[in-house]
Protein backbone atom coordinates (compact mmCIF):
# COMPACT_ATOMS: atom_id res chain seq x y z
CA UNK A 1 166.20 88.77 128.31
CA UNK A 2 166.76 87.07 131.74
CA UNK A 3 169.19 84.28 132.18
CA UNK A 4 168.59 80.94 131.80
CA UNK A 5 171.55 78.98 131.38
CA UNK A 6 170.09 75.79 132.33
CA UNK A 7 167.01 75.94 130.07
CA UNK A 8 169.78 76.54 126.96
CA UNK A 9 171.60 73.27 128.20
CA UNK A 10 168.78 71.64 128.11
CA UNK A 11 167.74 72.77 125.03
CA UNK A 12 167.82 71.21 121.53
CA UNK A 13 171.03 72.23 120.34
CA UNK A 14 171.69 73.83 116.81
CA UNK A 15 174.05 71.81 115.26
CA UNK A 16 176.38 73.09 111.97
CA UNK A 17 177.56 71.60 109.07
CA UNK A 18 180.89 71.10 110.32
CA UNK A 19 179.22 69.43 113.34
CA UNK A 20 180.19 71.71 116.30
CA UNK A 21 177.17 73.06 118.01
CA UNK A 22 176.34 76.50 117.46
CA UNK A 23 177.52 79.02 120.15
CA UNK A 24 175.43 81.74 118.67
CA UNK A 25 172.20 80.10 118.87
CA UNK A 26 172.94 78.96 122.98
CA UNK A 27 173.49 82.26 123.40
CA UNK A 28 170.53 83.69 122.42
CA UNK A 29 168.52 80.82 124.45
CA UNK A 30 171.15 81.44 127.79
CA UNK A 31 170.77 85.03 127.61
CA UNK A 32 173.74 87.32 129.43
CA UNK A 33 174.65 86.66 133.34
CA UNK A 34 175.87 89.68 133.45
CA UNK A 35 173.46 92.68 134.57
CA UNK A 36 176.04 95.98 134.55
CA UNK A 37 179.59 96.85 134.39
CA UNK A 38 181.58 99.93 135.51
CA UNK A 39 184.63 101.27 136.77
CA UNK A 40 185.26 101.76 140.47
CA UNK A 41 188.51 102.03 142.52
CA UNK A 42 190.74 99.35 142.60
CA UNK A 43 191.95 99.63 146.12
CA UNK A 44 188.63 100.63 147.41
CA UNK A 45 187.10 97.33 145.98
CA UNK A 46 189.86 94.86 147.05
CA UNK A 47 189.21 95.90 150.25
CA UNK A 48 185.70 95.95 150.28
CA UNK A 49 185.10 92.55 148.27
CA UNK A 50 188.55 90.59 148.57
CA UNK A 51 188.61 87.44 146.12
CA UNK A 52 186.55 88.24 143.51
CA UNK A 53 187.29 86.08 140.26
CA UNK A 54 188.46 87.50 137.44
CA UNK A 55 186.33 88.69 134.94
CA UNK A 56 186.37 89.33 131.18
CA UNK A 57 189.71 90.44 129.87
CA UNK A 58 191.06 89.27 132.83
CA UNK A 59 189.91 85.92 132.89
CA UNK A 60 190.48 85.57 129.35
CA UNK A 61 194.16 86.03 129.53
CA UNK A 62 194.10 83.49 132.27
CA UNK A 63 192.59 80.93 130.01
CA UNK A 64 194.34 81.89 126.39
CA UNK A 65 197.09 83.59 124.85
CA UNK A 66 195.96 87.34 124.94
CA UNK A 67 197.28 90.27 126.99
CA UNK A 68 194.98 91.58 129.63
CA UNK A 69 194.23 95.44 129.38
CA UNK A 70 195.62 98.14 132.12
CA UNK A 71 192.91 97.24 134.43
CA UNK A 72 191.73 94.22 135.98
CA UNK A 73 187.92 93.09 135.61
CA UNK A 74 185.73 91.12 138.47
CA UNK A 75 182.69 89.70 138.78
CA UNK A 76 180.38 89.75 141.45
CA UNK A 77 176.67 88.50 141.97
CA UNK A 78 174.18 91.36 142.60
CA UNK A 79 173.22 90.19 145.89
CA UNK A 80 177.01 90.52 147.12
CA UNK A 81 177.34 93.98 145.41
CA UNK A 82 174.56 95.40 147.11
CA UNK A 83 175.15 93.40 151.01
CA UNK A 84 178.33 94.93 150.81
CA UNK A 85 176.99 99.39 150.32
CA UNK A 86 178.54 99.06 146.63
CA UNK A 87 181.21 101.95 145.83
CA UNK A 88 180.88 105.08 143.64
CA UNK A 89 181.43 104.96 139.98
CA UNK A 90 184.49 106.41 138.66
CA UNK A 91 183.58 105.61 134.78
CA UNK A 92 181.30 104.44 132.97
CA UNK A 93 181.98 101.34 129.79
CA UNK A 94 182.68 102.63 126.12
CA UNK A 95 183.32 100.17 123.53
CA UNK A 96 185.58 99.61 122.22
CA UNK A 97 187.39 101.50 125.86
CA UNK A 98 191.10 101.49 124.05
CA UNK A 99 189.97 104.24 121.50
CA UNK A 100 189.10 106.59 124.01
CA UNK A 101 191.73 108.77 125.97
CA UNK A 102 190.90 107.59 129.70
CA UNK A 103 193.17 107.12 132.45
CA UNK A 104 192.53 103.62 133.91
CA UNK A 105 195.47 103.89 136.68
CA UNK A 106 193.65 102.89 139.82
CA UNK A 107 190.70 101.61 138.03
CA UNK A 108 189.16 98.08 138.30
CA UNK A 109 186.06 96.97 136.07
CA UNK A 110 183.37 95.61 137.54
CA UNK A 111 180.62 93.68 136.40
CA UNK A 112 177.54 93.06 138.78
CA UNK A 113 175.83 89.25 137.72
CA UNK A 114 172.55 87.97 138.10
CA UNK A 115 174.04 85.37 140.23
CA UNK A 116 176.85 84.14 141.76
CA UNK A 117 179.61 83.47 139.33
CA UNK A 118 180.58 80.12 138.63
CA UNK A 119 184.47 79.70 138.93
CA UNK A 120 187.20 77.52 138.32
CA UNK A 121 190.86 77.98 138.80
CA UNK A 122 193.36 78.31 135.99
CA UNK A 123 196.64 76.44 135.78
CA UNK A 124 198.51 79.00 138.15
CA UNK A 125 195.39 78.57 140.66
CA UNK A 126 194.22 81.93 140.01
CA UNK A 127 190.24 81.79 140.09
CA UNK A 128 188.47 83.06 136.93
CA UNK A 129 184.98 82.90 135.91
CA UNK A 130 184.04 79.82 134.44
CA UNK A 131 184.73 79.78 130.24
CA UNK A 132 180.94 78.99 129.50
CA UNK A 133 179.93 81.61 131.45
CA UNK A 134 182.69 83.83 130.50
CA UNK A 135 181.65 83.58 127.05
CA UNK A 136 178.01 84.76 127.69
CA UNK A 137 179.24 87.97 128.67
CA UNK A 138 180.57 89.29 125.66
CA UNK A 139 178.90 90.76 123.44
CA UNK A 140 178.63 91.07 119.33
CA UNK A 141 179.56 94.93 119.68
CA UNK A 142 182.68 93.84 121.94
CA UNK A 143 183.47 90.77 119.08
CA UNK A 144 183.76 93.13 116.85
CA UNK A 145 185.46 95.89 117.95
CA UNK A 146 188.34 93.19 119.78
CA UNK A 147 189.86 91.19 116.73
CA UNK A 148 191.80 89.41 119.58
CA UNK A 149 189.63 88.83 121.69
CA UNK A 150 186.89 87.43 119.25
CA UNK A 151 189.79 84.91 117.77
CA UNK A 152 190.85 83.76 121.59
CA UNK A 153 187.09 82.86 122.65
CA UNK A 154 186.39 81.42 119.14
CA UNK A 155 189.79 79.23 120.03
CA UNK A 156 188.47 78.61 123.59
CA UNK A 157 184.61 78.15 122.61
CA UNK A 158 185.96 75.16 120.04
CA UNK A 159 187.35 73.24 122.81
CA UNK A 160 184.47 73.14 124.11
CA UNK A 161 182.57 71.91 120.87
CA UNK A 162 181.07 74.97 120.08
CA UNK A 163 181.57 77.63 117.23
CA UNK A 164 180.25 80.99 116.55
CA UNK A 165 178.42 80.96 112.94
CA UNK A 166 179.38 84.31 112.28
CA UNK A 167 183.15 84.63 113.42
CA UNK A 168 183.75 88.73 113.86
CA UNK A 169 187.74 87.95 112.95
């Protein structure tokens, strides 16, 4: 599915019983900005592609109450990622990542959008990926396997009046 955030806003949206629109149901019209995700070096990519916002986890702690993991997470548009000669791949995503003996130390996690990523800046000024967005790039195999971080984006999803119809938590 390609994404089409702007077709999903414009869309008719589902509305639940308890009134909040449904999350679940924008989702599936919006589709997923983000194409891929991997791990590359950390110091090789902040000096490659300095500034990128924070992504994910990352951003997530930025804008709730949950503790990042050991690695940070970016987001860049493809466009950039491929201007710039890209950089190897040092691992690959497993989900749920904490149940498998890896060594993130020197790690950063990518993930290559469709387009650029909309951004805002949290309270500290630290740019993150904007929470609609953010949202769109988790997935229901993610939800599940991250109690916390299914709870935090529910939390974060309500403010802005929607809810997922199937909470994971």
């Amino acid at each position: 599915m390609s994404f089409t955030l702007e077709k999903a806003q414009a869309a008719q949206p589902k509305i639940l019983a308890n009134g909040m629109k449904s999350f679940d149901h924008f989702r599936n019209l919006a589709g997923n900005p983000k194409l891929d995700e991997f791990f590359v070096d950390a110091n090789a990519l902040a000096a490659l592609l300095p500034g990128l916002p924070l992504a994910g986890d990352s951003a997530l702690e930025k804008l709730s109450m949950i503790a990042d993991n050991s690695y940070k997470t970016y987001a860049v548009s493809l466009s950039r990622w491929n201007e710039c000669g890209a950089l190897d791949r040092k691992a690959e995503v497993s989900i749920p990542p904490r149940m498998r003996r890896v060594d993130f130390s020197g790690l950063a996690l990518i993930e290559v959008w469709v387009k650029e990523p909309p951004t805002i800046k949290d309270m500290y000024g630290n740019v993150v990926v904007e929470p609609m967005h953010l949202a769109l790039t988790y997935n229901d195999q993610k939800l599940f396997y991250e109690e916390r971080v299914s709870l935090e984006l529910g939390n974060m999803l309500e403010e802005l009046g929607y809810e997922f119809e199937n909470r994971w938590s």
